[in-house]
N, C-alpha and C. Protein backbone atom coordinates (compact mmCIF):
# COMPACT_ATOMS: atom_id res chain seq x y z
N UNK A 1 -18.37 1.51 -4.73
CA UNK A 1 -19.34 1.57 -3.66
C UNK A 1 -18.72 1.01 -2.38
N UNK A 2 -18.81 1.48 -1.32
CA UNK A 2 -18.38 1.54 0.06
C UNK A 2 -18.71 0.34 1.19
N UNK A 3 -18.40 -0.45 1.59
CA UNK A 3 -18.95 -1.65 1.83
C UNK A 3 -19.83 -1.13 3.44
N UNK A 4 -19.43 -0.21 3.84
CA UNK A 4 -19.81 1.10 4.69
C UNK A 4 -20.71 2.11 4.46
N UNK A 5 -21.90 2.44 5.18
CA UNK A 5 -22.13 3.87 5.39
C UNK A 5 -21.74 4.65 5.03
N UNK A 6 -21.26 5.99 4.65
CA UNK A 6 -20.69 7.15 4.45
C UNK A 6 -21.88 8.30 5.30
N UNK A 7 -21.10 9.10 6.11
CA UNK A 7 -21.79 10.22 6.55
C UNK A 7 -20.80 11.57 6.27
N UNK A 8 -21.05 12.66 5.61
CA UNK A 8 -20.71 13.62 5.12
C UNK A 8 -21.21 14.49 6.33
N UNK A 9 -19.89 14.94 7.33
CA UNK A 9 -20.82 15.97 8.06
C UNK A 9 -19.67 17.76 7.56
N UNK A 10 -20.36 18.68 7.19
CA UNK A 10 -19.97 19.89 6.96
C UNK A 10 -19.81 20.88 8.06
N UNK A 11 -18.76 21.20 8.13
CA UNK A 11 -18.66 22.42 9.06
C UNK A 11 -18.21 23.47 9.37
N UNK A 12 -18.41 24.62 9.68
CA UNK A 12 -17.93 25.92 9.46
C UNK A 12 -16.67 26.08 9.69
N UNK A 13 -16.47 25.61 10.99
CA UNK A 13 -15.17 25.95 11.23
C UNK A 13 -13.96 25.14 10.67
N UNK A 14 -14.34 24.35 9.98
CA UNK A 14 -13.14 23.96 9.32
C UNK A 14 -12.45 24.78 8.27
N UNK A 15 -11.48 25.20 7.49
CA UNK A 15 -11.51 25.69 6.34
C UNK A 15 -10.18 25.26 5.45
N UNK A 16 -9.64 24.11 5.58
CA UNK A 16 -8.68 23.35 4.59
C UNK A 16 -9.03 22.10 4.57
N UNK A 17 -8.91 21.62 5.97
CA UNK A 17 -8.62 20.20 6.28
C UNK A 17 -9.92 18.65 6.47
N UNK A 18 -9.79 17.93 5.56
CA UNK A 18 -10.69 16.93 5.22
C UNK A 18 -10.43 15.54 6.42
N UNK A 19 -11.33 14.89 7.16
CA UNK A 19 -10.94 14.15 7.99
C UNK A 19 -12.28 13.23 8.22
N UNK A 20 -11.45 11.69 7.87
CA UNK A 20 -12.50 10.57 7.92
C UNK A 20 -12.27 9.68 9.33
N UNK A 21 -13.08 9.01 9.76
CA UNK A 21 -12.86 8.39 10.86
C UNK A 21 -14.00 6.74 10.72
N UNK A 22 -13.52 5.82 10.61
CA UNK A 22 -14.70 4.54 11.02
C UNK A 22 -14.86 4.11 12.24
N UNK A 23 -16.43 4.63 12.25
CA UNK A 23 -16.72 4.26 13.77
C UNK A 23 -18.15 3.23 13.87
N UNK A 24 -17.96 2.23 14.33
CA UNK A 24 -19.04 0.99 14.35
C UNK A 24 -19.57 1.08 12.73
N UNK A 25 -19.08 0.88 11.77
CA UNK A 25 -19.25 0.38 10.57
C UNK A 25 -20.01 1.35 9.55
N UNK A 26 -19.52 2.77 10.29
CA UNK A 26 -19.94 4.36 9.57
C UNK A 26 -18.63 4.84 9.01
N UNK A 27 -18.16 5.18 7.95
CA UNK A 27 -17.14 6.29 7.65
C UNK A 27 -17.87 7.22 7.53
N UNK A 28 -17.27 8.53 9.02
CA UNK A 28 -17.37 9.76 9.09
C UNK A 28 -16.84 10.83 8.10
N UNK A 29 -16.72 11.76 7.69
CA UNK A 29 -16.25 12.13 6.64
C UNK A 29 -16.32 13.68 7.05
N UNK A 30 -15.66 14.10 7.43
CA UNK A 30 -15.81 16.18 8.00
C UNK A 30 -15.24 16.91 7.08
N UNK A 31 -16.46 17.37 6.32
CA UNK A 31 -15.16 18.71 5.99
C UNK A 31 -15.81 19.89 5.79
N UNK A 32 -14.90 20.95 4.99
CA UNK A 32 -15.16 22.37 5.40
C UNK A 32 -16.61 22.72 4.44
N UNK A 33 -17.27 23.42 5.21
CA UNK A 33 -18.78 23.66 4.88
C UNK A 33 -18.37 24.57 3.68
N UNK A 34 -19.34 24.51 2.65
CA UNK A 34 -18.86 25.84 1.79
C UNK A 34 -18.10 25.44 0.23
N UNK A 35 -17.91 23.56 0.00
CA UNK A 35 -17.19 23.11 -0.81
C UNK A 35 -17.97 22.99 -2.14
N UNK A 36 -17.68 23.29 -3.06
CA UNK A 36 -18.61 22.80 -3.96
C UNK A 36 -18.75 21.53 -4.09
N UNK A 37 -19.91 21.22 -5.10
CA UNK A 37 -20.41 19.58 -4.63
C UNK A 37 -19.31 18.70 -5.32
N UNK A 38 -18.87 19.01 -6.30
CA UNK A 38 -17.73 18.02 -7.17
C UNK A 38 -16.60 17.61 -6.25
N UNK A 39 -16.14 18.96 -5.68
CA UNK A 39 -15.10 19.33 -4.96
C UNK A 39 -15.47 18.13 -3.44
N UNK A 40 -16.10 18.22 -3.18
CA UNK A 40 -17.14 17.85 -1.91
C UNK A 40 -17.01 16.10 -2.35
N UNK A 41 -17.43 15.71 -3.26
CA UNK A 41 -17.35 14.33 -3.45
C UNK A 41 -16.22 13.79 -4.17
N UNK A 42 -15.32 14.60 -4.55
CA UNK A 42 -13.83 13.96 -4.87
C UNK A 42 -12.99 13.59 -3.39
N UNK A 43 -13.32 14.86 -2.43
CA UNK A 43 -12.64 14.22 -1.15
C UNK A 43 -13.25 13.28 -0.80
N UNK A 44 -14.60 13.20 -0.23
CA UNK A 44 -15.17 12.20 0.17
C UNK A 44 -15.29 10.69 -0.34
N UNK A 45 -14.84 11.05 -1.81
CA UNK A 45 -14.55 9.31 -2.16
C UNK A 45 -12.59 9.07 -1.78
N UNK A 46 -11.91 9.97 -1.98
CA UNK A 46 -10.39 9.96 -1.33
C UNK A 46 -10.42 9.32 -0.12
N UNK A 47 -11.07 9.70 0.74
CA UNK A 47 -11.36 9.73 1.87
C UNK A 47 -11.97 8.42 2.26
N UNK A 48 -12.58 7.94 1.56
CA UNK A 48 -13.29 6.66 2.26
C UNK A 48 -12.60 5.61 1.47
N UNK A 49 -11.73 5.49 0.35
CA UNK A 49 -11.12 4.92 -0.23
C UNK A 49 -9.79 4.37 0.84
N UNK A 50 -8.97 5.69 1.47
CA UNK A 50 -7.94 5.32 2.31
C UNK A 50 -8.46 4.95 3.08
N UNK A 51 -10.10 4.71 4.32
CA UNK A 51 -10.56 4.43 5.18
C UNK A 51 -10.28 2.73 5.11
N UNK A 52 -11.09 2.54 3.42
CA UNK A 52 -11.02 0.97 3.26
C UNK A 52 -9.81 0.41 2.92
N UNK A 53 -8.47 0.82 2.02
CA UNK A 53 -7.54 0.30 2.10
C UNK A 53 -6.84 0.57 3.88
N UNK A 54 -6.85 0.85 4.30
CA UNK A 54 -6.25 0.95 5.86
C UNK A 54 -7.33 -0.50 6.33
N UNK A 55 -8.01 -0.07 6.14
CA UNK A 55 -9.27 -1.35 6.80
C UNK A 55 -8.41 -3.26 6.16
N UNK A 56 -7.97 -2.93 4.71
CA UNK A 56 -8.22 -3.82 4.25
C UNK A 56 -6.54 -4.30 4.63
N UNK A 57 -5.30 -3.51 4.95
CA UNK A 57 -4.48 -3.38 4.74
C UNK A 57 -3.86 -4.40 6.50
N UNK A 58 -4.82 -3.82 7.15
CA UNK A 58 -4.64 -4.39 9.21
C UNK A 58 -4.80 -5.77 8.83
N UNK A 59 -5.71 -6.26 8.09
CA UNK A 59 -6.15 -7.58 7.99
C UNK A 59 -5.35 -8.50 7.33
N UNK A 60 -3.91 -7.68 7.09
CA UNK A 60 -2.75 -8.81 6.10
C UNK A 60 -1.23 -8.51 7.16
N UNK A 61 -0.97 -9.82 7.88
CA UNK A 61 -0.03 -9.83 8.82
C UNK A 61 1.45 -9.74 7.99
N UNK A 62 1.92 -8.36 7.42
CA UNK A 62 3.01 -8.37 6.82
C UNK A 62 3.86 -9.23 7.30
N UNK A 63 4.47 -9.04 8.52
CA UNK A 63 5.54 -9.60 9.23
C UNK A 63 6.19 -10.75 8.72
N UNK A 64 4.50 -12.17 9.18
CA UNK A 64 4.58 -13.15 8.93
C UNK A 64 4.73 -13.21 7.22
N UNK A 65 3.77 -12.48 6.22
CA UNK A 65 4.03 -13.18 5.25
C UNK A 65 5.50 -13.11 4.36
N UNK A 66 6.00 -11.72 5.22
CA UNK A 66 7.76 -11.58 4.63
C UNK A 66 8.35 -12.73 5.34
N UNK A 67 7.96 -13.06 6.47
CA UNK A 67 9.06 -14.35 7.11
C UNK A 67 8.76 -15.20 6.00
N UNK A 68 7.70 -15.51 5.93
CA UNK A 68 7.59 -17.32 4.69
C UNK A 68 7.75 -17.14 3.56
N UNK A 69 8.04 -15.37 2.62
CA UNK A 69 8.73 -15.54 1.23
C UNK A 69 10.17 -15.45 1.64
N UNK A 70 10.55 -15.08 2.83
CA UNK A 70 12.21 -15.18 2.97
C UNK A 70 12.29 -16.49 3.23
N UNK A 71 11.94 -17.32 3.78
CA UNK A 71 12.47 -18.69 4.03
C UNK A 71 12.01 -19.23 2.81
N UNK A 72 11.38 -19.07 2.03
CA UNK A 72 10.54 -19.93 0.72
C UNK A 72 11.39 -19.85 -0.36
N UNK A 73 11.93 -18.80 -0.20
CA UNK A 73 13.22 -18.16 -1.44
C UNK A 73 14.32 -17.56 -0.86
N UNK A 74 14.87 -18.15 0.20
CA UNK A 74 16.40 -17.96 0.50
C UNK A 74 17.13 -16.41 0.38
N UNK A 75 15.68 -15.88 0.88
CA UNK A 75 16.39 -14.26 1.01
C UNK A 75 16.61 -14.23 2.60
N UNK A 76 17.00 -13.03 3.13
CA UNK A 76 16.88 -12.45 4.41
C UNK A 76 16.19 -12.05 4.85
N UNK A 77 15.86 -11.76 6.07
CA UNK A 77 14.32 -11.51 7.04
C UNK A 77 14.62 -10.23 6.91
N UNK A 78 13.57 -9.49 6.80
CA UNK A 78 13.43 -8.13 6.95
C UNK A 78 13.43 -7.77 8.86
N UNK A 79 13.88 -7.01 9.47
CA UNK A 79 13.84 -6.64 10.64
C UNK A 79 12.41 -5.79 11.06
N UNK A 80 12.17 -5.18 10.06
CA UNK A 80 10.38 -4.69 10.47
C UNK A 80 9.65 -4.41 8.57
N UNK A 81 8.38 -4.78 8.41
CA UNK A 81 7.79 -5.12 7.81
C UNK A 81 6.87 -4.00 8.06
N UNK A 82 5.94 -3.11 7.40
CA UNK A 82 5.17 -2.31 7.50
C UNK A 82 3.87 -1.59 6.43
N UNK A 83 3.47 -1.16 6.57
CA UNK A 83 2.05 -0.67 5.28
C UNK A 83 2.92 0.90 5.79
N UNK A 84 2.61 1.73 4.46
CA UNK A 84 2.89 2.84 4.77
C UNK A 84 1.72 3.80 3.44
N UNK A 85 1.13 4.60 3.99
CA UNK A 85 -0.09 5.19 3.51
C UNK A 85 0.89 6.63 2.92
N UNK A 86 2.07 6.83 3.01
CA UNK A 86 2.59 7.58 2.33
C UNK A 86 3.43 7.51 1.03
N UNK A 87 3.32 6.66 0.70
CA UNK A 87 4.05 5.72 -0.42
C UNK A 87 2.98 6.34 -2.05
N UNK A 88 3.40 7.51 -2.34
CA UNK A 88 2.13 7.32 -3.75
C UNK A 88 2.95 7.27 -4.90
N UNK A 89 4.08 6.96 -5.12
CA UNK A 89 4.76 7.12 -6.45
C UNK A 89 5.52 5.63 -6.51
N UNK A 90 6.11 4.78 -5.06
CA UNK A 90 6.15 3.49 -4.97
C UNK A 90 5.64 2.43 -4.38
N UNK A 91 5.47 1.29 -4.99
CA UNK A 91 4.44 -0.28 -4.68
C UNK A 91 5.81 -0.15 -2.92
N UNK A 92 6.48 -0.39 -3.11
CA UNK A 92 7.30 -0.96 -1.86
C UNK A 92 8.72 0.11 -1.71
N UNK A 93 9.33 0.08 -0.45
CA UNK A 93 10.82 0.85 0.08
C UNK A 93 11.65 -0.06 0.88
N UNK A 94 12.90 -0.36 0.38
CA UNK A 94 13.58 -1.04 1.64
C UNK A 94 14.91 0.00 2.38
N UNK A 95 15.19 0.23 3.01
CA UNK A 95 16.52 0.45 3.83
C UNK A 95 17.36 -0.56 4.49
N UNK A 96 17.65 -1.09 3.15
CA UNK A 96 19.06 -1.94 3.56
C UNK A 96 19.50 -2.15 4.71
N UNK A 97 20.28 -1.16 5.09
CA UNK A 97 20.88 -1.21 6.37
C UNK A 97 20.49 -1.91 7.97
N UNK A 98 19.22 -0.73 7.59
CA UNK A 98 18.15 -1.24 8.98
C UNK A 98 17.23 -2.46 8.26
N UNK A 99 17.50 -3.04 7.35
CA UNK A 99 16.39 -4.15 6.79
C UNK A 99 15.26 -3.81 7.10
N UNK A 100 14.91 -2.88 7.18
CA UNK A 100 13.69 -2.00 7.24
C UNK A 100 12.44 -2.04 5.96
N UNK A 101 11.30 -2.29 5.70
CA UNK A 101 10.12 -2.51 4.75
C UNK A 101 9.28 -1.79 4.53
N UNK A 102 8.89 -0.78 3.53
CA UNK A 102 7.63 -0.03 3.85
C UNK A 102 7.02 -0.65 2.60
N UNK A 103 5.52 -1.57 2.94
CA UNK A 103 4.65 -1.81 1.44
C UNK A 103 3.61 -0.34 1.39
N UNK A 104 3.49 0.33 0.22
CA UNK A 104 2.54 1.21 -0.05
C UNK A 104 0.99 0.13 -0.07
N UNK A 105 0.11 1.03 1.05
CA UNK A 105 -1.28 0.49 1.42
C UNK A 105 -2.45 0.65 -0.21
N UNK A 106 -2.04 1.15 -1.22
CA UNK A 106 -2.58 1.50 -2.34
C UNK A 106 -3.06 -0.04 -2.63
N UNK A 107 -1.63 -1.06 -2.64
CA UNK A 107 -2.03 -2.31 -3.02
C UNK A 107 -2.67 -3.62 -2.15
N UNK A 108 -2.77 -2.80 -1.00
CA UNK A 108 -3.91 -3.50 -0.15
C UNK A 108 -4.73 -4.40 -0.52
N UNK A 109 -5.44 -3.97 -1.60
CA UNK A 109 -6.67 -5.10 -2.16
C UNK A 109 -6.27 -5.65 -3.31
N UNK A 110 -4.72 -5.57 -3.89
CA UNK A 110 -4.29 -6.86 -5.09
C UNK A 110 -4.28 -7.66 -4.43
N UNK A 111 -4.22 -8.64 -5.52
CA UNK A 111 -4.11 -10.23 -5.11
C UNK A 111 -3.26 -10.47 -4.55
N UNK A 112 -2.86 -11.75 -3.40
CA UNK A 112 -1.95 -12.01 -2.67
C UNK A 112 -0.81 -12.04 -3.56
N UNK A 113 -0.56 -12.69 -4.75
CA UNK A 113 0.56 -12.75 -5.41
C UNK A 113 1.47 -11.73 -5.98
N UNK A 114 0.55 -10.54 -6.13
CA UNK A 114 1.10 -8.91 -6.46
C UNK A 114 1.95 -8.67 -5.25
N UNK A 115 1.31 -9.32 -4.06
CA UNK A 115 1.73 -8.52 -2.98
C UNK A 115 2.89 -9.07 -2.43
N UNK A 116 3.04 -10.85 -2.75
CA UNK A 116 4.26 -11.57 -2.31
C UNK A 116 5.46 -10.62 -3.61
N UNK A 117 5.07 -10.44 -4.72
CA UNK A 117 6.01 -10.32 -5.19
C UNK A 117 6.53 -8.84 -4.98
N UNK A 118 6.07 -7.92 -4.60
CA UNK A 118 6.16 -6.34 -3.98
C UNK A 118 7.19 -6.87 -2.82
N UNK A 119 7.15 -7.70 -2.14
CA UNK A 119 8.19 -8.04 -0.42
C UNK A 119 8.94 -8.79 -1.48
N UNK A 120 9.07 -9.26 -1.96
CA UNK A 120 10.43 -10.57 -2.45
C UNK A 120 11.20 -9.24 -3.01
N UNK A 121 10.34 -8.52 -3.74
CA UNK A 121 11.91 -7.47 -4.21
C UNK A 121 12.46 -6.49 -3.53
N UNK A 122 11.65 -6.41 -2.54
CA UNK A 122 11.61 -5.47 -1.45
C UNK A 122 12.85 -6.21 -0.51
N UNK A 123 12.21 -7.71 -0.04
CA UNK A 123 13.58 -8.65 0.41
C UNK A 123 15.15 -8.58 -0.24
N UNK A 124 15.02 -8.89 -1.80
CA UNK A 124 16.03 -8.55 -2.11
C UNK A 124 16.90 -7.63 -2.47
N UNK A 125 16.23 -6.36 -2.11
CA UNK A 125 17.18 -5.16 -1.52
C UNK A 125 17.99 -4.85 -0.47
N UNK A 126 17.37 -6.24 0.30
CA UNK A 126 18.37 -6.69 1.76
C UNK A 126 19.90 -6.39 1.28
N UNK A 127 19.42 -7.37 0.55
CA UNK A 127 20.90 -8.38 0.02
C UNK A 127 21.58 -7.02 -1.41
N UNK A 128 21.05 -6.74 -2.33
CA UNK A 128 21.18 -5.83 -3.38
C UNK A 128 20.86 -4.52 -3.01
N UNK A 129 21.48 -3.84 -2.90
CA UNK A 129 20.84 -2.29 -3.09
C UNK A 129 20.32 -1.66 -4.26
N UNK A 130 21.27 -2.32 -5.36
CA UNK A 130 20.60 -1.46 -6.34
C UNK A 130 19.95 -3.05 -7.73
N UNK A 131 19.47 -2.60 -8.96
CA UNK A 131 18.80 -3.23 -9.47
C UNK A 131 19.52 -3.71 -10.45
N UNK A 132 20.88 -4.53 -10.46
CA UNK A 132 21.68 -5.13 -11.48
C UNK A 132 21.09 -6.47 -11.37
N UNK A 133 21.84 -7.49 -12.25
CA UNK A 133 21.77 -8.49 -12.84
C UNK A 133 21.51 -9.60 -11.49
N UNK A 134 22.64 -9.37 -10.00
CA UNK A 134 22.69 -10.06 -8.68
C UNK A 134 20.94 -9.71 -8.37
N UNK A 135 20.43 -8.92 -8.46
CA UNK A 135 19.26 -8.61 -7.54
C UNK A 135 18.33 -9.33 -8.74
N UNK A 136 18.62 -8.94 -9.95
CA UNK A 136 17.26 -9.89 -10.79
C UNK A 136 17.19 -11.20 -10.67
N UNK A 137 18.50 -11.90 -10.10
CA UNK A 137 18.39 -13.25 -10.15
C UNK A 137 17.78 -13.58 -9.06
N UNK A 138 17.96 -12.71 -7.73
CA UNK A 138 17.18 -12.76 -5.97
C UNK A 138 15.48 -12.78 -6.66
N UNK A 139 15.17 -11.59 -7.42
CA UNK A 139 13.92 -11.51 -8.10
C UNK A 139 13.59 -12.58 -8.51
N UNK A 140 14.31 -12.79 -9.14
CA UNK A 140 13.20 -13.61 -10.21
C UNK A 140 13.13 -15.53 -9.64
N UNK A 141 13.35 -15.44 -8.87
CA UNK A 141 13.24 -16.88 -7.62
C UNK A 141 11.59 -16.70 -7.52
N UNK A 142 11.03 -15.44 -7.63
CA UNK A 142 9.84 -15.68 -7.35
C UNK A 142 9.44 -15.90 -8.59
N UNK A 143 8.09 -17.43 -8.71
CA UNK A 143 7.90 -17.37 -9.80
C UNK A 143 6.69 -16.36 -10.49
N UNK A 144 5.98 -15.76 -9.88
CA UNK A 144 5.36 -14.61 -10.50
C UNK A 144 5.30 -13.24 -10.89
N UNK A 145 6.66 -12.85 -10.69
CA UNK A 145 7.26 -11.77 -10.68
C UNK A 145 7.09 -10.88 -12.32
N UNK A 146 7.02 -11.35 -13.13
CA UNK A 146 6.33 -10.94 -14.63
C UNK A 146 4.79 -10.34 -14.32
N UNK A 147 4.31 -11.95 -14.29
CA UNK A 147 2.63 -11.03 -13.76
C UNK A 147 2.03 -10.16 -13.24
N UNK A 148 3.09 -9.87 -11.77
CA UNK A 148 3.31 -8.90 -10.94
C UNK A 148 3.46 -7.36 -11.22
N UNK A 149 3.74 -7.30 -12.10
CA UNK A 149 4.82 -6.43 -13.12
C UNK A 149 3.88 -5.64 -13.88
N UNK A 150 3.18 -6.90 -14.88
CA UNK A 150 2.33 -6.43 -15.60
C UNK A 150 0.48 -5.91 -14.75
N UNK A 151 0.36 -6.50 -13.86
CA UNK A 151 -0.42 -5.96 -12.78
C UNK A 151 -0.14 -4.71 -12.51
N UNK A 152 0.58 -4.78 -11.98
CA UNK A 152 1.26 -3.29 -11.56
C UNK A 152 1.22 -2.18 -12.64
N UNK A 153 1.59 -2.48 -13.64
CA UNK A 153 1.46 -1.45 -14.83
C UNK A 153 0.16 -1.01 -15.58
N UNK A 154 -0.83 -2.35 -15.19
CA UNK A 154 -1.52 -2.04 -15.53
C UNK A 154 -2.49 -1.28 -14.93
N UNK A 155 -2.28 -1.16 -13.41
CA UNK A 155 -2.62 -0.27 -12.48
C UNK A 155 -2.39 1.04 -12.76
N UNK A 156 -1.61 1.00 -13.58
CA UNK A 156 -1.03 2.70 -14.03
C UNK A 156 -0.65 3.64 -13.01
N UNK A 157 -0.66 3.19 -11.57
CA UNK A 157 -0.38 4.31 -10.42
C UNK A 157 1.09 3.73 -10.03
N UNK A 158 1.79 4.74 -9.80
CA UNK A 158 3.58 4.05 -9.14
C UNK A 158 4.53 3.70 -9.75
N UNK A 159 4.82 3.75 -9.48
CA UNK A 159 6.29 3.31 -10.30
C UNK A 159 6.60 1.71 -10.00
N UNK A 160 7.11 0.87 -10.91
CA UNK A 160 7.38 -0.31 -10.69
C UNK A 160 8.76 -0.29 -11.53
N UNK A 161 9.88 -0.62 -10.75
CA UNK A 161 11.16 -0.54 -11.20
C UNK A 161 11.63 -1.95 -11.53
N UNK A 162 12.11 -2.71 -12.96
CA UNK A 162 12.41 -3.79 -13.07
C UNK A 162 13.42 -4.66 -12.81
C-alpha cells in the first residue's frame, strides 16, 4: 500500500508508454486507455513502486555515507557516488578507473546495513577489480557483510557476487 494517493488517469492517445509523476503527495499514473485491468494494475503498481523507491532513495546522502565507510575501513573515496534506477540484475557497479559508484535504487528501503555493505564492496573495487582472495579481505573489514549477503539472497532479485 502506497503511502500516497494513486490517480490512474487513461488516455487515448497514448499507445505503449506508461508514465508516473508525484505531484503534492499524488502519484499520477498515465497510461494507454484500452489496457486490460490486470495489465492496467501490474503497471500501475511498477509504477508507483519506482515513484517510492526514487522518493525513498533522495532521502539517503550516498556521497557522505561512502565517505564514512571509506574512512571507517581504510578503503578509497569513491569520486562520485550515485542511485541508479537502471541497475535490475545488480545491488551495486564500480568503474575502477573513474572510481565511479552506481547503487541500484531497488535497495532503497533495506536496512542501512545492507546498504553500507553494497558501497564497502562497491569501495573495494576501487582498489580490486576483480573478486579474489585481496578484495575478500577489503570485504570482509566490514563486519556485516554475511548478513548482507544473506539479505540479499533472500530478496531473490539481483545478483549478489561473493
Amino acid at each position: 500500500m502506497s503511502q500516497w494517493q494513486v490517480q490512474v488517469i487513461r488516455s487515448e492517445k497514448r499507445r505503449r508508454t506508461v508514465q508516473a509523476l508525484l505531484n503534492d503527495g499524488l502519484i499520477e499514473v498515465r497510461v494507454p486507455a484500452g489496457l486490460d485491468a490486470s495489465e492496467e494494475a501490474r503497471l500501475v503498481e511498477d509504477m508507483v513502486a519506482k515513484i517510492e523507491r526514487k522518493h525513498t532513495s533522495s532521502a539517503t546522502n550516498l556521497v557522505n555515507r561512502a565517505r564514512y565507510l571509506a574512512r571507517k575501513y581504510d578503503l578509497p573515496e569513491a569520486d562520485s557516488v550515485a542511485w541508479s534506477s537502471r541497475q535490475h540484475t545488480r545491488w551495486g557497479s564500480c568503474t575502477p578507473g573513474q572510481r565511479r559508484i552506481r547503487i541500484s535504487q531497488r535497495i532503497a528501503d533495506a536496512p542501512g546495513w545492507v546498504l553500507d555493505s553494497v558501497i564497502v564492496h562497491e569501495l573495494a573495487h576501487i582498489v580490486e577489480p576483480n573478486h579474489g582472495a585481496a578484495f575478500q579481505r577489503l570485504v570482509g573489514r566490514y563486519e556485516l557483510t554475511e548478513r548482507a549477503r544473506g539479505y540479499l539472497m533472500a530478496m531473490g532479485e539481483g545478483r549478489w557476487i561473493p
